[in-house]
C-alpha atoms as a PDB file:
ATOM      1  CA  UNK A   1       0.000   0.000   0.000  1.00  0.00           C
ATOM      2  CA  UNK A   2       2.604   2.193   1.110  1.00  0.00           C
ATOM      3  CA  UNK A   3       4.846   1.607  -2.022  1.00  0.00           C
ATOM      4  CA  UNK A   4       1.473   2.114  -4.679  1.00  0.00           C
ATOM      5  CA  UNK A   5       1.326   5.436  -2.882  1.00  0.00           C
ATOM      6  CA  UNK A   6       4.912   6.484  -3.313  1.00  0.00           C
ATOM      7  CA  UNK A   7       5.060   5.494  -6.876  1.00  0.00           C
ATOM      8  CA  UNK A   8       1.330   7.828  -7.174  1.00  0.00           C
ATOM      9  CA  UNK A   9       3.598  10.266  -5.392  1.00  0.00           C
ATOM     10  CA  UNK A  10       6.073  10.661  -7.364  1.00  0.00           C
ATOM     11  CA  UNK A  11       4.503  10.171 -11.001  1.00  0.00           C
ATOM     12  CA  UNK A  12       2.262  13.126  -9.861  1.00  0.00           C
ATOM     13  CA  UNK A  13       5.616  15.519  -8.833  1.00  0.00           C
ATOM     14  CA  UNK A  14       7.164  14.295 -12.448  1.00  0.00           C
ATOM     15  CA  UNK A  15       3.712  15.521 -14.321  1.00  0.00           C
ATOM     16  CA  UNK A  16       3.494  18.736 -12.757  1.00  0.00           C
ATOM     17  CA  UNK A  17       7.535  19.726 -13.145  1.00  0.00           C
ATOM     18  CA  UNK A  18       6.881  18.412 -16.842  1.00  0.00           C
ATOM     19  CA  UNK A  19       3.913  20.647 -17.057  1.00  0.00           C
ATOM     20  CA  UNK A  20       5.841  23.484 -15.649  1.00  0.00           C
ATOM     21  CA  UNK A  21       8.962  23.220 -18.050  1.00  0.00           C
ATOM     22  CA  UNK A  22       6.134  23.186 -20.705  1.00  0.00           C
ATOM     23  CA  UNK A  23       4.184  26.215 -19.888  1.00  0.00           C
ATOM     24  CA  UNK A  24       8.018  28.253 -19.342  1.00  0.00           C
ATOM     25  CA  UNK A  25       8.762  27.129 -22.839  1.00  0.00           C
ATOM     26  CA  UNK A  26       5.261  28.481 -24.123  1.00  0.00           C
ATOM     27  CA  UNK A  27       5.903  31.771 -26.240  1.00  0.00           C
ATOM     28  CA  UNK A  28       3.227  33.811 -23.821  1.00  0.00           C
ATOM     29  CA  UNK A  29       3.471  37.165 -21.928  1.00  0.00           C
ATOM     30  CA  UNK A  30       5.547  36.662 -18.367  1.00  0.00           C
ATOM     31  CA  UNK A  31       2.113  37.846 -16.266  1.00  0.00           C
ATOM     32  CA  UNK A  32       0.080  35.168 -18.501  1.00  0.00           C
ATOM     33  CA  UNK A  33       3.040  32.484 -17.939  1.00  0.00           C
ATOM     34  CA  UNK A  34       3.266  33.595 -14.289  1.00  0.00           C
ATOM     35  CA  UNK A  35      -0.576  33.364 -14.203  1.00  0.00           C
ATOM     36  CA  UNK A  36      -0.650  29.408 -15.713  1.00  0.00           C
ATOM     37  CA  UNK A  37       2.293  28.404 -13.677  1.00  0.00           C
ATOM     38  CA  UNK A  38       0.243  29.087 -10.339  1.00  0.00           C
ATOM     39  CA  UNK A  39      -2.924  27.462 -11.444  1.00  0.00           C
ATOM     40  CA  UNK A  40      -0.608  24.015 -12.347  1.00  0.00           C
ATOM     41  CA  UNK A  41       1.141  23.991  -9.004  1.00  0.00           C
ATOM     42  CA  UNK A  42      -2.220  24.777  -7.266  1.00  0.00           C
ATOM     43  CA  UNK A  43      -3.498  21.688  -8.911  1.00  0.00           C
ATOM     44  CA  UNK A  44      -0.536  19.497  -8.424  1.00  0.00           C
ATOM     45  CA  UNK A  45      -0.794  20.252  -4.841  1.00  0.00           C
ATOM     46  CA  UNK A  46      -4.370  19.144  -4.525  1.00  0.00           C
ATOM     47  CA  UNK A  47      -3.273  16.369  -6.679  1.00  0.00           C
ATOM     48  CA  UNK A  48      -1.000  15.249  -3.928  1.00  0.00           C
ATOM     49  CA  UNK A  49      -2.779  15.860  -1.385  1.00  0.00           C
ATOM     50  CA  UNK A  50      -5.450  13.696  -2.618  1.00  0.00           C
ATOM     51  CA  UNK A  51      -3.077  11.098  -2.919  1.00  0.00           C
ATOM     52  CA  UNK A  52      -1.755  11.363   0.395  1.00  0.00           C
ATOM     53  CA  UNK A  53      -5.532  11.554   1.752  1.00  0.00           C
ATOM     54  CA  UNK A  54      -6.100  14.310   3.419  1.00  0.00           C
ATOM     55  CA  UNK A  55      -9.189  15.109   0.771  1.00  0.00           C
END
């Protein structure tokens, strides 16, 4: 159980620094890039949190 977790864990960390290198490499504005870059670590953070249960 334990190990299924970790593996969620870390596959969920791996999307969202993927999705952040993507967004910085997207030719926007730096408020708009600033602006997408919060919303995808807000919702990699309730990603993990879901994983780890406390939702």
């Amino acid at each position: 159980m334990a190990l299924s977790m970790l593996i969620s864990v870390l596959i969920t960390f791996l999307v969202i620094i993927l999705v952040l290198y993507l967004v910085q490499r997207l030719p926007l504005d730096a408020r708009t890039r600033q602006i997408a870059q919060i919303i995808v670590i807000i919702i990699g953070i309730i990603s993990l949190l879901k994983y780890l249960a406390v939702f």
